[in-house]
C-alpha atoms as a PDB file:
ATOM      1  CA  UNK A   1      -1.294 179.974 145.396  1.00  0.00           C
ATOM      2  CA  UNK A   2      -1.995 180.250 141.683  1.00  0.00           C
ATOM      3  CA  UNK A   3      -5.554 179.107 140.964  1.00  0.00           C
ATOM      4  CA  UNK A   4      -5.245 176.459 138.200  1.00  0.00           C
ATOM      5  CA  UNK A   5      -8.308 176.518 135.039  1.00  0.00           C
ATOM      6  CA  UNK A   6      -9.286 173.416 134.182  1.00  0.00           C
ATOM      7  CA  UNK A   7     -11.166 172.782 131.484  1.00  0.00           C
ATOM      8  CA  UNK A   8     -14.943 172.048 131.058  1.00  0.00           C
ATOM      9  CA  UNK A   9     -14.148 168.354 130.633  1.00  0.00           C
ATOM     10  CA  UNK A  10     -11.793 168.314 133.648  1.00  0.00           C
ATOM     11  CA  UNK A  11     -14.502 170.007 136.119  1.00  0.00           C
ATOM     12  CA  UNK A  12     -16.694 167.455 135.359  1.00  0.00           C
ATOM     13  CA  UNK A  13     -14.303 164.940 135.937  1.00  0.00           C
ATOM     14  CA  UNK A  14     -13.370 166.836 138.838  1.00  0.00           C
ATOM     15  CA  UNK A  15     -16.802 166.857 140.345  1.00  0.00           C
ATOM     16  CA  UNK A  16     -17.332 163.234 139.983  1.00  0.00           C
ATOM     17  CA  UNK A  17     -14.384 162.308 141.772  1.00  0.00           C
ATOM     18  CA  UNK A  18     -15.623 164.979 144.065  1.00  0.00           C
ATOM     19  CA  UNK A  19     -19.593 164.015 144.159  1.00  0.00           C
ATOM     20  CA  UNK A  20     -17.690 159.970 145.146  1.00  0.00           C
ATOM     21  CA  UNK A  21     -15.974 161.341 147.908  1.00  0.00           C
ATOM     22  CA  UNK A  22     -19.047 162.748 149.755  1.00  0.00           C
ATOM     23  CA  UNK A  23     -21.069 159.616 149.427  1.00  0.00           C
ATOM     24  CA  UNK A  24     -22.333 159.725 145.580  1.00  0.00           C
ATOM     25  CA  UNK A  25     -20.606 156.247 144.933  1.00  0.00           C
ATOM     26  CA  UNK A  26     -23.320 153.870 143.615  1.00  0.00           C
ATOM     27  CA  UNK A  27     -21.382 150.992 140.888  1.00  0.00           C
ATOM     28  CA  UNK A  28     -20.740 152.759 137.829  1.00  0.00           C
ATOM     29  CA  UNK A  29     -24.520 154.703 137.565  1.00  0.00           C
ATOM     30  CA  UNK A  30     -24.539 158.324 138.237  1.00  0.00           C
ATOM     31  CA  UNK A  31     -23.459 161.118 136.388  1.00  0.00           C
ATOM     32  CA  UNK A  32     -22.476 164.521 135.691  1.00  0.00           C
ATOM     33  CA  UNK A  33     -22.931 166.796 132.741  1.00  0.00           C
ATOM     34  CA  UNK A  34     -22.143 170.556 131.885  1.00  0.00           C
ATOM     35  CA  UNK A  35     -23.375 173.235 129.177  1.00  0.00           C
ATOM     36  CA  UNK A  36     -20.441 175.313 128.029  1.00  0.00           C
ATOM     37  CA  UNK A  37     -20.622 178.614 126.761  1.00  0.00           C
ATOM     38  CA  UNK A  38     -21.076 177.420 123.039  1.00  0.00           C
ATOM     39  CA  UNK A  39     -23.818 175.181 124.105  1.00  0.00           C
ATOM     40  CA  UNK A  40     -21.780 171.985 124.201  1.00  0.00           C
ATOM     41  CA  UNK A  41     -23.052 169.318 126.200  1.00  0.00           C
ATOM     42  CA  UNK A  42     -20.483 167.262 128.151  1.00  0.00           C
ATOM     43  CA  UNK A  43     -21.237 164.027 130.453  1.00  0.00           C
ATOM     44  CA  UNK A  44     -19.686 161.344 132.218  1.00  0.00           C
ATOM     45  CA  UNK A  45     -19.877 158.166 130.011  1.00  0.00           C
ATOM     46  CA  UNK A  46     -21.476 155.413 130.666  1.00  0.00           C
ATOM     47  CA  UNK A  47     -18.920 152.128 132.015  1.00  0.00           C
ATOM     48  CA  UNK A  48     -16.869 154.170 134.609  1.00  0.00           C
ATOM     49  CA  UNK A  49     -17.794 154.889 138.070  1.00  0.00           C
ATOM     50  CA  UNK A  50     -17.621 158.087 139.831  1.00  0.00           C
ATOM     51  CA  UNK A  51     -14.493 157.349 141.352  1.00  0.00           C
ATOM     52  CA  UNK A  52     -12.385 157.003 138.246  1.00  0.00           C
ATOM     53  CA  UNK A  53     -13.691 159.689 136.107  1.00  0.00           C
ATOM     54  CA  UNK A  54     -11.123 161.013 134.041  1.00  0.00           C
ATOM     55  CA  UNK A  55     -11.178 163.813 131.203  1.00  0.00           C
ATOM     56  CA  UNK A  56     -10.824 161.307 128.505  1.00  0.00           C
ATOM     57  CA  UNK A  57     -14.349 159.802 129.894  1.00  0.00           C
ATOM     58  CA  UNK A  58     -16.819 162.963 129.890  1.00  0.00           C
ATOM     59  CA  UNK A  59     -17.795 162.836 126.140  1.00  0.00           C
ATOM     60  CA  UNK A  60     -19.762 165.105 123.872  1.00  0.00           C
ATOM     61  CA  UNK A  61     -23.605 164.379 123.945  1.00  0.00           C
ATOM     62  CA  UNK A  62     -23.346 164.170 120.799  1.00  0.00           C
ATOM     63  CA  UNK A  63     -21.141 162.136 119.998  1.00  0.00           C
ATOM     64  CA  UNK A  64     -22.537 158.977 118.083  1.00  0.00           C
ATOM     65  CA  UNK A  65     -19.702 156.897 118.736  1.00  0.00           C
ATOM     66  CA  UNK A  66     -20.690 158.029 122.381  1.00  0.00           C
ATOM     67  CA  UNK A  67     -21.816 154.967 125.166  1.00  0.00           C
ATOM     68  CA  UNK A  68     -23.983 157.369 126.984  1.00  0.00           C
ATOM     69  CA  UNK A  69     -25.759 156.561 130.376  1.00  0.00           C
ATOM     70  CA  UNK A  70     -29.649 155.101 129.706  1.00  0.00           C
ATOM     71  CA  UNK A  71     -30.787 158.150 131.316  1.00  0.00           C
ATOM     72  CA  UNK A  72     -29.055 160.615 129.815  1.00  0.00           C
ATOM     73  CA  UNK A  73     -32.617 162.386 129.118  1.00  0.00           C
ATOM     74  CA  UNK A  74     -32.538 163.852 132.385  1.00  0.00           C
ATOM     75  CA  UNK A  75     -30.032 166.249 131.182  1.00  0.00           C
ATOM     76  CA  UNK A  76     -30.918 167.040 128.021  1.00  0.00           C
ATOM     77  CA  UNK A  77     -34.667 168.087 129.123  1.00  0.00           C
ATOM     78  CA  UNK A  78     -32.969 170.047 131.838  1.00  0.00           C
ATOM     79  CA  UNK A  79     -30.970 172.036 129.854  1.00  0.00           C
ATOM     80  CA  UNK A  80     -33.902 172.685 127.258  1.00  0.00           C
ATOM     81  CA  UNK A  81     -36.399 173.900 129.956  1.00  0.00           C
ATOM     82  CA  UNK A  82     -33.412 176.170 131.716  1.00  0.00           C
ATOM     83  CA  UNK A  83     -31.162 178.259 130.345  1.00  0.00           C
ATOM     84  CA  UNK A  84     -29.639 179.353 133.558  1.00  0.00           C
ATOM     85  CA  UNK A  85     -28.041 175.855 134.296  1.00  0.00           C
ATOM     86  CA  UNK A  86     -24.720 175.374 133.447  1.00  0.00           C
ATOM     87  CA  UNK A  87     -24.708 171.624 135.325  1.00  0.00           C
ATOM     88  CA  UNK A  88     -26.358 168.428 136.344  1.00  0.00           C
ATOM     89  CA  UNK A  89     -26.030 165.961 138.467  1.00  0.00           C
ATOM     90  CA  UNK A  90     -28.096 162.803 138.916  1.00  0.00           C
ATOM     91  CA  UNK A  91     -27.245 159.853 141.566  1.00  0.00           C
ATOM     92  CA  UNK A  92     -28.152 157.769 144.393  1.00  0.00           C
ATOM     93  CA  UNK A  93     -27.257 159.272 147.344  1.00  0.00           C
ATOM     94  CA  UNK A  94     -27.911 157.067 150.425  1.00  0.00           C
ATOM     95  CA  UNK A  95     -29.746 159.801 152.817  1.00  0.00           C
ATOM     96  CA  UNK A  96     -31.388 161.940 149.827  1.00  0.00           C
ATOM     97  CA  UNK A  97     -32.695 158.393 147.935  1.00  0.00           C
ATOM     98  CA  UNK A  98     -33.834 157.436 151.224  1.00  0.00           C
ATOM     99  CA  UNK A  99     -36.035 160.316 151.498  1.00  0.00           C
ATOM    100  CA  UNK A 100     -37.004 159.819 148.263  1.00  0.00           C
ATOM    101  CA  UNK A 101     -38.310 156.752 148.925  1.00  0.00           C
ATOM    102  CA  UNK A 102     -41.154 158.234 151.652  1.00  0.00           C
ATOM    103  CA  UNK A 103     -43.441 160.605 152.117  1.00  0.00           C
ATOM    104  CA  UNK A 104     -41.333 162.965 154.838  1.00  0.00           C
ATOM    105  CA  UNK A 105     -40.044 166.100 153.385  1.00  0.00           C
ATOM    106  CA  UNK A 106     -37.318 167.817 153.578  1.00  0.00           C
ATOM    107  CA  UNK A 107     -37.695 170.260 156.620  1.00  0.00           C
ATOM    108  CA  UNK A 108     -35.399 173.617 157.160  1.00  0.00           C
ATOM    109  CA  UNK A 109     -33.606 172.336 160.190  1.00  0.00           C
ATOM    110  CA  UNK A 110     -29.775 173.306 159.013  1.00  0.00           C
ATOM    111  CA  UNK A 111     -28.220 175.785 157.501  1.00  0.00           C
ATOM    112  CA  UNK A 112     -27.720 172.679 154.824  1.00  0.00           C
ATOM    113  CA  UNK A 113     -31.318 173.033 154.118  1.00  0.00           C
ATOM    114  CA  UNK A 114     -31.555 176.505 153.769  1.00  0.00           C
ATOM    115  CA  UNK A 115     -30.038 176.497 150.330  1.00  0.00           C
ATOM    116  CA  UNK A 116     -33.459 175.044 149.610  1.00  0.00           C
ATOM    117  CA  UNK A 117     -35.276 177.157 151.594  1.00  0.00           C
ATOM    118  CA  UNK A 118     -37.466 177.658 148.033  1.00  0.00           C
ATOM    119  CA  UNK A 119     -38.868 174.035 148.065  1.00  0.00           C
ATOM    120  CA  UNK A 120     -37.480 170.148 146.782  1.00  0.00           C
ATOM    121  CA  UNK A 121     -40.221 169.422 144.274  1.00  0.00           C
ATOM    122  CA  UNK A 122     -40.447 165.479 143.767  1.00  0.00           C
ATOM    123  CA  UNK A 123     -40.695 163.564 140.602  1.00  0.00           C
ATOM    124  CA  UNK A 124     -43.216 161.030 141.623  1.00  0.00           C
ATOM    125  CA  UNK A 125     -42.723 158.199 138.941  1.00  0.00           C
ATOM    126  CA  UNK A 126     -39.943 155.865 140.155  1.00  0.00           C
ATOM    127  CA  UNK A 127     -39.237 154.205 136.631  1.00  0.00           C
ATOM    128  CA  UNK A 128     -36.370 154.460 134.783  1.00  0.00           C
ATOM    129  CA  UNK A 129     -35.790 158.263 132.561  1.00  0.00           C
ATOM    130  CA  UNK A 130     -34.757 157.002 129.122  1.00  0.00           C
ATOM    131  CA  UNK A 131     -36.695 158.728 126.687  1.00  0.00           C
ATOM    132  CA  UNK A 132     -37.300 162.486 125.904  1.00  0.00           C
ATOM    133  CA  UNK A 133     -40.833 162.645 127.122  1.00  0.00           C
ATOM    134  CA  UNK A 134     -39.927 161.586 130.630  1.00  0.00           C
ATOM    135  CA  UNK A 135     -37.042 163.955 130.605  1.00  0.00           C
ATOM    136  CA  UNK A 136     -38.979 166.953 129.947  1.00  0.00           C
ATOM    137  CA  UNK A 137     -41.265 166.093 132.797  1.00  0.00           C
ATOM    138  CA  UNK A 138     -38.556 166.045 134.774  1.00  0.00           C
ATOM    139  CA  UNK A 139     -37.621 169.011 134.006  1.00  0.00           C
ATOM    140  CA  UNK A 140     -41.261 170.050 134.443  1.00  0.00           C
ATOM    141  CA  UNK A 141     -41.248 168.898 138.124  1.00  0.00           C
ATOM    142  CA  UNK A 142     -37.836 170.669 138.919  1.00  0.00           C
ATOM    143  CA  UNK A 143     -39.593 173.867 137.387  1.00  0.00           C
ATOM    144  CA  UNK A 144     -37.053 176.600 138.839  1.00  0.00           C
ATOM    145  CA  UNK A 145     -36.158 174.954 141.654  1.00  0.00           C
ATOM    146  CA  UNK A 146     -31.880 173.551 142.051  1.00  0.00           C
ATOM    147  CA  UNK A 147     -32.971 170.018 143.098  1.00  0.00           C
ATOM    148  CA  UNK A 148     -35.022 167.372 142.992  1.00  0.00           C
ATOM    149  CA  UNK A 149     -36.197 163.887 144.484  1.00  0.00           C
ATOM    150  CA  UNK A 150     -36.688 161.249 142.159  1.00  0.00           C
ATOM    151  CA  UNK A 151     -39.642 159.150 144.205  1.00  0.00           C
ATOM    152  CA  UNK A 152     -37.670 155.571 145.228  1.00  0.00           C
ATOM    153  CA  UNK A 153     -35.230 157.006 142.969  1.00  0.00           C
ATOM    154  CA  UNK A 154     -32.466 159.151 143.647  1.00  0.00           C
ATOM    155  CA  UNK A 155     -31.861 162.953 142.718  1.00  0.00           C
ATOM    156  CA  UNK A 156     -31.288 164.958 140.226  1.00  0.00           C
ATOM    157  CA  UNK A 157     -29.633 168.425 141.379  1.00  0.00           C
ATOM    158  CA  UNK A 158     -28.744 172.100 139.045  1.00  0.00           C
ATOM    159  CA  UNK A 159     -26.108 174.725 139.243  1.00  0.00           C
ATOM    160  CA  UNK A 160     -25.355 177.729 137.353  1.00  0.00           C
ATOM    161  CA  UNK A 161     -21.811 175.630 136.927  1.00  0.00           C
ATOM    162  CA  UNK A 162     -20.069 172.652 137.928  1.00  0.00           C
ATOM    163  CA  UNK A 163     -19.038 173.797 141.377  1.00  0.00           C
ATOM    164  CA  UNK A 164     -22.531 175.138 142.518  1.00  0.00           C
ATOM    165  CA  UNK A 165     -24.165 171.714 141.142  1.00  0.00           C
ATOM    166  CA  UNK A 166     -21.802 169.863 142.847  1.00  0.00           C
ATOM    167  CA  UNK A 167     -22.441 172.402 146.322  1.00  0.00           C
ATOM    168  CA  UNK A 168     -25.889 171.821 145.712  1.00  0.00           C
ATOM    169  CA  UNK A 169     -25.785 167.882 145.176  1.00  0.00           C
ATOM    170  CA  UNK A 170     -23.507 167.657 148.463  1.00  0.00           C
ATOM    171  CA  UNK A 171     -25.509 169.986 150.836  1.00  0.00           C
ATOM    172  CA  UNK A 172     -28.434 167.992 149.403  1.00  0.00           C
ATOM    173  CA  UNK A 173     -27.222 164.653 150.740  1.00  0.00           C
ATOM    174  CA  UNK A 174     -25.836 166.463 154.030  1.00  0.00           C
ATOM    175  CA  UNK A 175     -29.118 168.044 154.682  1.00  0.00           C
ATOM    176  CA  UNK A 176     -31.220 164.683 154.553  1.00  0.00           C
ATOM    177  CA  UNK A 177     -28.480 162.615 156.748  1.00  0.00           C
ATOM    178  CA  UNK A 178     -28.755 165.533 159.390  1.00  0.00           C
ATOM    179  CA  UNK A 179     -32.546 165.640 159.279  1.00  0.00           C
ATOM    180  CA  UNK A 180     -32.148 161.608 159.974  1.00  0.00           C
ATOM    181  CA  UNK A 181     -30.138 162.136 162.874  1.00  0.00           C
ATOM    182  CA  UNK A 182     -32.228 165.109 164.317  1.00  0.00           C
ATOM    183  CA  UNK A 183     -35.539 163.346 163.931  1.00  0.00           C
ATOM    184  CA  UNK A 184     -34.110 160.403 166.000  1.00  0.00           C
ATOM    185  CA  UNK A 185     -32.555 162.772 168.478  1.00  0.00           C
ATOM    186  CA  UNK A 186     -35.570 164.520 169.497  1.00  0.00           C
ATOM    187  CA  UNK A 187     -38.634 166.728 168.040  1.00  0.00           C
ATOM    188  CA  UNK A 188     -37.212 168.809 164.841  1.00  0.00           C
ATOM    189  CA  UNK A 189     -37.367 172.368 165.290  1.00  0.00           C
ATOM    190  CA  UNK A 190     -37.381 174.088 161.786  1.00  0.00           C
ATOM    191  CA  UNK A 191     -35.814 176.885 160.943  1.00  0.00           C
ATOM    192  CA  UNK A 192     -38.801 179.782 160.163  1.00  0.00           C
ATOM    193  CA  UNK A 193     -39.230 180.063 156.202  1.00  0.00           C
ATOM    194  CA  UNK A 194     -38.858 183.618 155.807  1.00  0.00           C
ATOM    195  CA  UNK A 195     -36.036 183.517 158.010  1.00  0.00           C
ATOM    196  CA  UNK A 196     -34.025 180.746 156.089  1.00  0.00           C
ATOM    197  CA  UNK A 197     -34.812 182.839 152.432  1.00  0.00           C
ATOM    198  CA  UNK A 198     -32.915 185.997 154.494  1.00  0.00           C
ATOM    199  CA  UNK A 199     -30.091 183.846 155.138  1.00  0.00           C
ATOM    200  CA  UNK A 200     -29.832 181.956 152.080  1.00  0.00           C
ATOM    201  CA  UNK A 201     -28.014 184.615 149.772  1.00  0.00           C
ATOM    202  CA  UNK A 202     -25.505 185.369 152.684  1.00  0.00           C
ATOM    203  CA  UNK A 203     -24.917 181.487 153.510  1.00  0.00           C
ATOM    204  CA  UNK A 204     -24.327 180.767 150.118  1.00  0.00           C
ATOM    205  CA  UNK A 205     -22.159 183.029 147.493  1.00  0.00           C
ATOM    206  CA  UNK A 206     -19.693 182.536 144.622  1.00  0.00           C
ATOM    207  CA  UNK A 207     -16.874 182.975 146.472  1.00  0.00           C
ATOM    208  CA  UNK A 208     -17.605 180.421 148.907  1.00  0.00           C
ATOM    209  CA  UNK A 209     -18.247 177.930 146.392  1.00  0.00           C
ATOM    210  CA  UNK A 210     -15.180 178.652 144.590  1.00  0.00           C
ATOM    211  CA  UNK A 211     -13.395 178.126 148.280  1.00  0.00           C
ATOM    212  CA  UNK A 212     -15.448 174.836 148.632  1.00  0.00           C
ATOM    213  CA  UNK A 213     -14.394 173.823 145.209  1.00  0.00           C
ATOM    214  CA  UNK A 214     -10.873 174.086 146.180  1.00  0.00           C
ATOM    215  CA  UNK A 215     -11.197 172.532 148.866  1.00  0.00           C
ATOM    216  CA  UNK A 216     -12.926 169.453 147.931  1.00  0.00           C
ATOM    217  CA  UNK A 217      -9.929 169.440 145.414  1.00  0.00           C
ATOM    218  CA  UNK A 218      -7.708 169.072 148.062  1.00  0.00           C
ATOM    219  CA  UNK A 219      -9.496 166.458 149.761  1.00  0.00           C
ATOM    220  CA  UNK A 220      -9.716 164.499 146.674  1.00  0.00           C
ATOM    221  CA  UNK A 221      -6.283 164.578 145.543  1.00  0.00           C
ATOM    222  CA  UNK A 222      -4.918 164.021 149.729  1.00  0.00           C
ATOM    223  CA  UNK A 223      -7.118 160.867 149.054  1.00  0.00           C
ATOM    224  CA  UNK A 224      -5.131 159.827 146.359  1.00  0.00           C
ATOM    225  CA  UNK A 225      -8.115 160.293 143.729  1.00  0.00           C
ATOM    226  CA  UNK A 226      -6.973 163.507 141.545  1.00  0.00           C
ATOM    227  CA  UNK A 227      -7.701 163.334 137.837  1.00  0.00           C
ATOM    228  CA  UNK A 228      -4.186 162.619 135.865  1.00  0.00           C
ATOM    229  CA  UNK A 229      -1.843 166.209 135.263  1.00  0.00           C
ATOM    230  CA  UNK A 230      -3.290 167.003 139.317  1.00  0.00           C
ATOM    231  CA  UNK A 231      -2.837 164.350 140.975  1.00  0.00           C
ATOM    232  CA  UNK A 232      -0.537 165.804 144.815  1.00  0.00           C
END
């Protein structure tokens, strides 16, 4: 099978039909944004929900004519304080807002976890982000890290592209729903920290994502929910 190239605009559509799918869903908030090579800026408008993303609704950032989401800051700081992300995604995940919204943490119990075997910094103001000064400290609070809890919030999670920010946003949300269900089940056992930083690089590589990518695809479009031009 030939692998089809979408377009920057198409990923992002891609992922939010994608980032729905696994449990992202909230209304019409939540979004998804990516950097291209020239430094363009493109995000998920404001009006549509995940679910119904299509090409013709991730817009420029800077597009004046543009109804961007109120908290579009969390982007734009992001991409300012790091040059090596390439997407964002912010939302309100059930499990990962949840945690969010107490004072657990997330604990290496899953290979899910282990992609943050580094550390999930938190953002502890719950307000709104909808100016530039709360977006860089954001970005402050993420530092290096590829995710973040928004206290009694939701999260905002990084990639190096669209398909590892969308990897990272899902295995996020996985990780926390697990952790739920293990700490009712019994007494977590967490994975040792050096241990989970040795498997990290060999759980998690390019050409996995780029499997995953496909076949979240798949999923999406079996579901009937493939952007227009790929729809099975």
């Amino acid at each position: 099978m030939v692998a089809v190239v979408h377009t920057l605009r198409e990923q992002v559509a891609w992922a939010c039909r994608i980032l729905a799918l696994e449990g992202y869903a909230d209304l019409t908030l939540g979004h998804v944004s990516a950097r291209g090579p020239d430094g363009e800026i493109w995000i998920k408008r404001k009006g549509v929900a995940l679910d119904e993303v299509e090409p013709e609704d991730v817009i420029a950032i800077d597009d004046t004519d543009a109804v961007l989401h109120l908290e579009t800051v969390l982007h734009t700081g992001v991409y300012a304080a790091r040059a090596d992300v390439g997407a964002v995604v912010h939302g309100h995940p059930p499990h990962g807002t949840a945690l969010a919204s107490t004072g657990g943490e997330l604990s290496l119990l899953t290979h899910d976890a282990v992609l943050f075997a580094d550390g999930l910094p938190r953002f502890d103001d719950p307000d709104l982000i909808v100016d530039a000064e709360q977006g860089e400290r954001v970005a402050a609070a993420l530092g290096t890290h590829r995710a973040l809890l928004l206290n009694n919030h939701g999260v905002l999670v990084v990639g190096k592209d669209v398909p590892w920010a969308v990897l990272a946003a899902v295995t996020l949300e996985r990780a926390a729903q697990l952790q739920a269900i293990a700490s009712a089940l019994g007494e977590p056992r967490p994975i040792e920290p050096t241990v989970a930083l040795q498997l990290l690089p060999v759980k998690y590589r390019d050409e996995f994502v780029a499997e995953y990518w496909a076949a979240w695809q798949r999923r999406v479009a079996r579901a009937g929910g493939g952007i227009d031009g790929d729809r099975a």
